[in-house]
PDB file of N, CA and C in Angstrom:
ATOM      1  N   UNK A   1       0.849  -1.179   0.000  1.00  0.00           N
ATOM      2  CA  UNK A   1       0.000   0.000   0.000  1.00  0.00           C
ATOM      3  C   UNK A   1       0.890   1.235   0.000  1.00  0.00           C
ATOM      4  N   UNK A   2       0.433   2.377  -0.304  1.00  0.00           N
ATOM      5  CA  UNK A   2       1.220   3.475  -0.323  1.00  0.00           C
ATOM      6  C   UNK A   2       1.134   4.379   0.926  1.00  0.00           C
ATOM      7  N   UNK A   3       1.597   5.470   0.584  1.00  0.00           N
ATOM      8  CA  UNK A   3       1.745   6.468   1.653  1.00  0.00           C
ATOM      9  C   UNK A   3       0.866   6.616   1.790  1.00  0.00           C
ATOM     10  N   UNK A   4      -0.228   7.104   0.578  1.00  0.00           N
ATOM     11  CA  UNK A   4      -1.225   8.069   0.668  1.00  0.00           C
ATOM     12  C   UNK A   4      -2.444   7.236   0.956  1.00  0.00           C
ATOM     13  N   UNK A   5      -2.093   5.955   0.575  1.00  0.00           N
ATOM     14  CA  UNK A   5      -3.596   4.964   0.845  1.00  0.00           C
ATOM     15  C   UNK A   5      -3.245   5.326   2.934  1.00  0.00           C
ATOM     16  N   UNK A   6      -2.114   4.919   3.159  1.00  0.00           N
ATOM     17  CA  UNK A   6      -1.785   4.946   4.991  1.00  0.00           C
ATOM     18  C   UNK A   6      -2.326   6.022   5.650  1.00  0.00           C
ATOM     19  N   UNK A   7      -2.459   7.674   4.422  1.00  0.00           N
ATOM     20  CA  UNK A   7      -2.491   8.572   5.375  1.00  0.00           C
ATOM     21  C   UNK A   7      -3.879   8.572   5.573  1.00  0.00           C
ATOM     22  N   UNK A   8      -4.548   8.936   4.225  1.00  0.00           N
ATOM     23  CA  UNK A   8      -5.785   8.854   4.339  1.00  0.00           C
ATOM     24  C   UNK A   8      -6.323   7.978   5.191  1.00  0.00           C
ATOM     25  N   UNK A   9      -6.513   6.497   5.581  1.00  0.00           N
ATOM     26  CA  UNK A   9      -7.314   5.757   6.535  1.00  0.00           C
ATOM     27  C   UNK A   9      -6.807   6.400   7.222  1.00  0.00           C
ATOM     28  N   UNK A  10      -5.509   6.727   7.849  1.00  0.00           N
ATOM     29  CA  UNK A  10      -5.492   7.555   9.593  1.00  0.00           C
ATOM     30  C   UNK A  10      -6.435   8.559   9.732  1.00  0.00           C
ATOM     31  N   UNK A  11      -6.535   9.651   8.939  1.00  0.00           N
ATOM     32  CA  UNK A  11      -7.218  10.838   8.878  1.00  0.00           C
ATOM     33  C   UNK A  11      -8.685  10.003   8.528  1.00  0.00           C
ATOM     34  N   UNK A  12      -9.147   9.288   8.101  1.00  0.00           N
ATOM     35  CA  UNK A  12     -10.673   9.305   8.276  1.00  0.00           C
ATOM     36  C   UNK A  12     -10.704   8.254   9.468  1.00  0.00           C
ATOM     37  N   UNK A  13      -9.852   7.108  10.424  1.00  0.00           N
ATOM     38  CA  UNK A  13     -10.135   6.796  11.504  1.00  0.00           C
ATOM     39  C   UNK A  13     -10.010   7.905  12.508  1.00  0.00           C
ATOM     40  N   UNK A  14      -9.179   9.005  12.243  1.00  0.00           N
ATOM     41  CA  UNK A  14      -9.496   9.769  13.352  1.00  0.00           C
ATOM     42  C   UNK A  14     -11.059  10.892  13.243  1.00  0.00           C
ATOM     43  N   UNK A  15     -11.315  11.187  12.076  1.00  0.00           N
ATOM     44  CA  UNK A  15     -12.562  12.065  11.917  1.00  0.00           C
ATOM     45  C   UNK A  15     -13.540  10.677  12.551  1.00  0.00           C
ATOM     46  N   UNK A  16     -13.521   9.543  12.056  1.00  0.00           N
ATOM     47  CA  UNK A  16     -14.618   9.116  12.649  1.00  0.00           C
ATOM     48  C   UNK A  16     -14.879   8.876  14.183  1.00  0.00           C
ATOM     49  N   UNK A  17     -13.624   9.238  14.623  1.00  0.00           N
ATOM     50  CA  UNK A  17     -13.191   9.121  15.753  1.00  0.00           C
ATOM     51  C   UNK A  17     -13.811  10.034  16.474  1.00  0.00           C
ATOM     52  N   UNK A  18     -14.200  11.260  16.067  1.00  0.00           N
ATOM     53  CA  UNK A  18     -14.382  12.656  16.589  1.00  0.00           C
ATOM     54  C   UNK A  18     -16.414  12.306  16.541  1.00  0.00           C
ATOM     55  N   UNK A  19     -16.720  11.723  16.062  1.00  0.00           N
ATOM     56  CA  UNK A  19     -18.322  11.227  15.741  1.00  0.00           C
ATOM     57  C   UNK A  19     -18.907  10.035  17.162  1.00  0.00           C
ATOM     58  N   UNK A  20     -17.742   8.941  17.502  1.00  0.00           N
ATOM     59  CA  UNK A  20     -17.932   7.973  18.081  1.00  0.00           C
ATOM     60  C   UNK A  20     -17.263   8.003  19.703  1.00  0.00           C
ATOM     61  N   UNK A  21     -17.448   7.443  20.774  1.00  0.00           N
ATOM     62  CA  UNK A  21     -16.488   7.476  21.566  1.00  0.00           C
ATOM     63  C   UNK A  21     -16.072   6.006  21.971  1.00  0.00           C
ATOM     64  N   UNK A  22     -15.064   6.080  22.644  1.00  0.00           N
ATOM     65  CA  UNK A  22     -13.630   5.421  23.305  1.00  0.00           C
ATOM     66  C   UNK A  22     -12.773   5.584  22.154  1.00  0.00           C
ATOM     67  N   UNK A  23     -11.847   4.910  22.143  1.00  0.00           N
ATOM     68  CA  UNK A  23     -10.371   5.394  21.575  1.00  0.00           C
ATOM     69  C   UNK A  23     -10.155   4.329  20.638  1.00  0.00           C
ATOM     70  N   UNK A  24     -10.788   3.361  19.942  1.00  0.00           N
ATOM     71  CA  UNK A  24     -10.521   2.605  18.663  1.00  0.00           C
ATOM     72  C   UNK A  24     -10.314   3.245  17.639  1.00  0.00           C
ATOM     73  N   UNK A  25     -11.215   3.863  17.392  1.00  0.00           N
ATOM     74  CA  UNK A  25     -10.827   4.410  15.740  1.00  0.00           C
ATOM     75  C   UNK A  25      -9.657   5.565  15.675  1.00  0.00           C
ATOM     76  N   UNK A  26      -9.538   5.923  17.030  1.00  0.00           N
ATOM     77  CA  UNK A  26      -7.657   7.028  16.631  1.00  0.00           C
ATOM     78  C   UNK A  26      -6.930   5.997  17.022  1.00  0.00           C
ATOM     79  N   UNK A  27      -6.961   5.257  17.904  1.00  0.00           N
ATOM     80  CA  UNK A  27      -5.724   4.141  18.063  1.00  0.00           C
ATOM     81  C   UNK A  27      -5.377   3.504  16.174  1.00  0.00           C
ATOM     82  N   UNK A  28      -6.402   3.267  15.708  1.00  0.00           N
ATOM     83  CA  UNK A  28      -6.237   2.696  14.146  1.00  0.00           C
ATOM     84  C   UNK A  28      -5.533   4.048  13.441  1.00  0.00           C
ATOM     85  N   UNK A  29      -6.289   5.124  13.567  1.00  0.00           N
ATOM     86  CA  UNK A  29      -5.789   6.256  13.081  1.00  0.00           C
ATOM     87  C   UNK A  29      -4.116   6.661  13.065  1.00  0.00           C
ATOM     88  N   UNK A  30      -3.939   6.920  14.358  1.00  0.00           N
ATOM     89  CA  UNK A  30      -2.859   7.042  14.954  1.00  0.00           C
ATOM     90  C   UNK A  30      -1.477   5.856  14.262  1.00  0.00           C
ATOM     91  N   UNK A  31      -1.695   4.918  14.268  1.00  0.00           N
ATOM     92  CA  UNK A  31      -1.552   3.662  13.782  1.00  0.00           C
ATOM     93  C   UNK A  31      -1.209   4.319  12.569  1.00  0.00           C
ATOM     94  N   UNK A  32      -2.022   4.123  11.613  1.00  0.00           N
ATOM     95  CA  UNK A  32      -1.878   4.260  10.388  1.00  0.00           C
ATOM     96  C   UNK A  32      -0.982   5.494  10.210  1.00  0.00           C
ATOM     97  N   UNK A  33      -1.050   6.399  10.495  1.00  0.00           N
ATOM     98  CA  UNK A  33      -0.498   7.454  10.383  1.00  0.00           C
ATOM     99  C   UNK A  33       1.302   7.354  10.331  1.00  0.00           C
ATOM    100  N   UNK A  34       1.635   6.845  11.544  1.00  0.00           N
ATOM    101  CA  UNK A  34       2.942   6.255  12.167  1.00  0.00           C
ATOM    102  C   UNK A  34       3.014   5.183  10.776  1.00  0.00           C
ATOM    103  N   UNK A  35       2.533   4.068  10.318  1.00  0.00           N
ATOM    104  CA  UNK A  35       2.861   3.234   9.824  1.00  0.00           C
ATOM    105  C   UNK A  35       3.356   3.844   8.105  1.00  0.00           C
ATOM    106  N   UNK A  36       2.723   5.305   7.626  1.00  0.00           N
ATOM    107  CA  UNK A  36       2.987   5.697   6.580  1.00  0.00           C
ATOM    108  C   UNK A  36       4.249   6.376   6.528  1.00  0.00           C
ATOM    109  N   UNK A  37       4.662   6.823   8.080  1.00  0.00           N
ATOM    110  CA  UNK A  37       6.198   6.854   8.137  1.00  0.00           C
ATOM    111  C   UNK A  37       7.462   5.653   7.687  1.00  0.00           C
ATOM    112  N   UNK A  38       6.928   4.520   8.173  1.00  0.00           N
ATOM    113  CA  UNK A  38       8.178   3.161   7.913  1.00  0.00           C
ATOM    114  C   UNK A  38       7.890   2.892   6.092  1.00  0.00           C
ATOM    115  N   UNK A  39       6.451   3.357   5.714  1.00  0.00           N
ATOM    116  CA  UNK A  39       6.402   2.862   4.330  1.00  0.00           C
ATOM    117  C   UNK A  39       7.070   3.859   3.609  1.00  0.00           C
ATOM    118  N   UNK A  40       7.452   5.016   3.962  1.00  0.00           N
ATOM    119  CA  UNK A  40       8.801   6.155   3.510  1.00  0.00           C
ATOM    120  C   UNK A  40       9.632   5.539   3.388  1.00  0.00           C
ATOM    121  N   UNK A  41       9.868   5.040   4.129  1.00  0.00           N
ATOM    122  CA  UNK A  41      11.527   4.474   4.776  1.00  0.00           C
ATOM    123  C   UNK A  41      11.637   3.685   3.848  1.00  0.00           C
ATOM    124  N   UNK A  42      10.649   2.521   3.943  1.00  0.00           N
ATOM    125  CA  UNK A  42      10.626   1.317   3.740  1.00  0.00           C
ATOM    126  C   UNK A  42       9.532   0.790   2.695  1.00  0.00           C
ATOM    127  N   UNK A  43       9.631   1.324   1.425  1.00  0.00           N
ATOM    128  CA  UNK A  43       8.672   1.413   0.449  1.00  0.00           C
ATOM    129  C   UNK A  43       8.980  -0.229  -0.107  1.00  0.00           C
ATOM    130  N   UNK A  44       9.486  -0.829  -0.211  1.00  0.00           N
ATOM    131  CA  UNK A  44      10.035  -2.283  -0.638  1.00  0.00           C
ATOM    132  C   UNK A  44       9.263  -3.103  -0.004  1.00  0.00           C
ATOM    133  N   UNK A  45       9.253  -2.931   1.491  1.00  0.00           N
ATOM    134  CA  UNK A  45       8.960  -4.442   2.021  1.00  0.00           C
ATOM    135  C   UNK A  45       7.601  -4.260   2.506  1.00  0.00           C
ATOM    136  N   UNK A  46       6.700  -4.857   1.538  1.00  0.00           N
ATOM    137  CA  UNK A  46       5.239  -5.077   2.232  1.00  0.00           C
ATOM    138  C   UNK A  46       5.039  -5.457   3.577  1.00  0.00           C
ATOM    139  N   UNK A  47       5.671  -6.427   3.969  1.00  0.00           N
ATOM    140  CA  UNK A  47       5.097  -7.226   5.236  1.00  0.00           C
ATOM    141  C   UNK A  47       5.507  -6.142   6.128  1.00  0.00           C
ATOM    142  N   UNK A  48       7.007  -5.538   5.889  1.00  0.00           N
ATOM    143  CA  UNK A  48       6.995  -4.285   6.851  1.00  0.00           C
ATOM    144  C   UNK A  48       5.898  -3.548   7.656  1.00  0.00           C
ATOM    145  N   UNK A  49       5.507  -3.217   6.391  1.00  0.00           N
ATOM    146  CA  UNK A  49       3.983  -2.334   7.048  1.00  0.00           C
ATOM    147  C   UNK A  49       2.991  -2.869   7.597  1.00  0.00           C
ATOM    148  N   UNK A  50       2.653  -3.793   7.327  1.00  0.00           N
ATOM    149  CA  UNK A  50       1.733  -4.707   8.143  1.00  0.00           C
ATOM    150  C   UNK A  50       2.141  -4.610   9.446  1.00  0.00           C
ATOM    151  N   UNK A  51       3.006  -5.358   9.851  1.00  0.00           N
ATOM    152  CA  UNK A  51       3.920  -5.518  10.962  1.00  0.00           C
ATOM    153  C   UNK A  51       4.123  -4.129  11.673  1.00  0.00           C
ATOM    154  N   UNK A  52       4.099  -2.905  11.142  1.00  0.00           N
ATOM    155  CA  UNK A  52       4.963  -2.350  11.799  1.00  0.00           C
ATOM    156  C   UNK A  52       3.274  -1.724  12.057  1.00  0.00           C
ATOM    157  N   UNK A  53       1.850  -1.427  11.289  1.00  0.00           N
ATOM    158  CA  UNK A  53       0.729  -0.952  12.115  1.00  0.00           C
ATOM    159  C   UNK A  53       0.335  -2.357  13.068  1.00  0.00           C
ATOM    160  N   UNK A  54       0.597  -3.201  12.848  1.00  0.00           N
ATOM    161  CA  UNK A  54       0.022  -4.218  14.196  1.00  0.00           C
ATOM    162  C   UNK A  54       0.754  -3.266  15.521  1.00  0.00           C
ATOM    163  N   UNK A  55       2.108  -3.327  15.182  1.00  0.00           N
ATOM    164  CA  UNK A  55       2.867  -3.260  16.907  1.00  0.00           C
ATOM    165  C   UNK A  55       2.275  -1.468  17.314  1.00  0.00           C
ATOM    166  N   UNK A  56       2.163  -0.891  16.215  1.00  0.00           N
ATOM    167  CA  UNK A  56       1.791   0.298  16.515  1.00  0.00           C
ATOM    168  C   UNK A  56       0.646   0.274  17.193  1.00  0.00           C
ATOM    169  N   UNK A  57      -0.577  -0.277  16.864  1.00  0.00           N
ATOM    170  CA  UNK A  57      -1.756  -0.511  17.420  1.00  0.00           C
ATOM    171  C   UNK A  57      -2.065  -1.375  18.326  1.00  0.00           C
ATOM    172  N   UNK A  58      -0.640  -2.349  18.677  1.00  0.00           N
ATOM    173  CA  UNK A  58      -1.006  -2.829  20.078  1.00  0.00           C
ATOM    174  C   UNK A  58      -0.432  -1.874  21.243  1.00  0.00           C
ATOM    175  N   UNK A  59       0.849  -0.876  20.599  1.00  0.00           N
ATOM    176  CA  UNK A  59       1.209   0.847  21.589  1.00  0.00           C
ATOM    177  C   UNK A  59       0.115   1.129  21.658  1.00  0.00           C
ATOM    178  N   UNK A  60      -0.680   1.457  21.122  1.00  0.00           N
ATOM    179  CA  UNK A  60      -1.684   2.610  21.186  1.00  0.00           C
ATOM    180  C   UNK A  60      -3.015   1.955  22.249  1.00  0.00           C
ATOM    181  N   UNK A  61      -3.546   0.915  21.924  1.00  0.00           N
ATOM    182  CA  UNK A  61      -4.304   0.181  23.097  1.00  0.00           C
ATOM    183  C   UNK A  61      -3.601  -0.160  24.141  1.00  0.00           C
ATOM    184  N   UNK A  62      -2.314  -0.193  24.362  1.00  0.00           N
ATOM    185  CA  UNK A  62      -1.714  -1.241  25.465  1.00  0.00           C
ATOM    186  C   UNK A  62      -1.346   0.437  26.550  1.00  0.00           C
ATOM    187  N   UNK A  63      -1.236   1.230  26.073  1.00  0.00           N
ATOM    188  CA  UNK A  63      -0.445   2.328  26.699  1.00  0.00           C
ATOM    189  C   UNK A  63      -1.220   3.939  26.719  1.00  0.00           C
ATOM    190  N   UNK A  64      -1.574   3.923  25.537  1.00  0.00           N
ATOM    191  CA  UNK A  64      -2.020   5.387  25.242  1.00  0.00           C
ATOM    192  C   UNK A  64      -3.838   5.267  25.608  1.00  0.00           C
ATOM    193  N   UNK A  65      -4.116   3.959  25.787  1.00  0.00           N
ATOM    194  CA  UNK A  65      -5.623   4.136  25.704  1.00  0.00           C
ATOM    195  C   UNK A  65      -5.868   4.441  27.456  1.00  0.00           C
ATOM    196  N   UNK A  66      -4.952   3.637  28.753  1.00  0.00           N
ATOM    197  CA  UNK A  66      -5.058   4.125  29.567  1.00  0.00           C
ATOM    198  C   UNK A  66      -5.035   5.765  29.996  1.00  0.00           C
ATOM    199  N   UNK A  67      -4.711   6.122  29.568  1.00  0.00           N
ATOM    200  CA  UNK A  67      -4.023   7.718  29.971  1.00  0.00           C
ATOM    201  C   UNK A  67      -5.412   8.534  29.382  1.00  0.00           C
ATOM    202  N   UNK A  68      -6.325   8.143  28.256  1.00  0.00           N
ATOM    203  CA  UNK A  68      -7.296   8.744  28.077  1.00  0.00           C
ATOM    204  C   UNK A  68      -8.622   8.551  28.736  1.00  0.00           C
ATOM    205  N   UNK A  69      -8.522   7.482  29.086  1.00  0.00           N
ATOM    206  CA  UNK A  69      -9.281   6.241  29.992  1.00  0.00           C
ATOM    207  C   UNK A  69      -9.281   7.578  31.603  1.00  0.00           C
ATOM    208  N   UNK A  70      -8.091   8.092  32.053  1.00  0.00           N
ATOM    209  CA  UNK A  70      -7.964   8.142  32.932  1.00  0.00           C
ATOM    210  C   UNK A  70      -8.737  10.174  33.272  1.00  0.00           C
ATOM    211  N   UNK A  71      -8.619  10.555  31.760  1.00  0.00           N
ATOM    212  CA  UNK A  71      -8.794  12.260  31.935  1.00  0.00           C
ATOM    213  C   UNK A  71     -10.443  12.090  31.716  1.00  0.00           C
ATOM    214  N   UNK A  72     -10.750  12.472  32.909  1.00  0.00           N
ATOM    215  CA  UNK A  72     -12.295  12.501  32.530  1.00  0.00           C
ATOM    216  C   UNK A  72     -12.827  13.650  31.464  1.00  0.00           C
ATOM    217  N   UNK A  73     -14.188  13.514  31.086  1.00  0.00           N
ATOM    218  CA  UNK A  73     -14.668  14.019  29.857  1.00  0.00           C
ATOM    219  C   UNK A  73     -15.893  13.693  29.450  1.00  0.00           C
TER     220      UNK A  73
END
């Protein structure tokens, strides 16, 4: 996939994000976003990117979802 296919899903998981609540669809967002960075880098290796939004999106639930979890709202 490309950059621009990566950026775009981030930017519409996070707008949908802004519609829905808890923190799935920016954790994907977020995710994706980060992952269109390594496909810069790393435009060659498909599985790269795969790999590299999984670990991103298990950061983002494993770590970042507490801390939002925690600011009330």
């Amino acid at each position: 996939m490309s950059v621009y296919v990566w950026l775009i899903f981030g930017f519409f998981m996070i707008v949908i994000e802004i519609f829905t609540p808890g923190f799935f669809a920016a954790s994907l967002g977020i995710s994706a976003i980060l992952t269109s960075v390594i496909v810069l880098l790393f435009p060659e290796i498909a599985f790269l990117h795969w790999l590299s939004f999984i670990i991103f999106n298990i950061i983002m639930f494993a770590f970042i979802r507490q801390i939002f979890i925690k600011i009330p709202g």
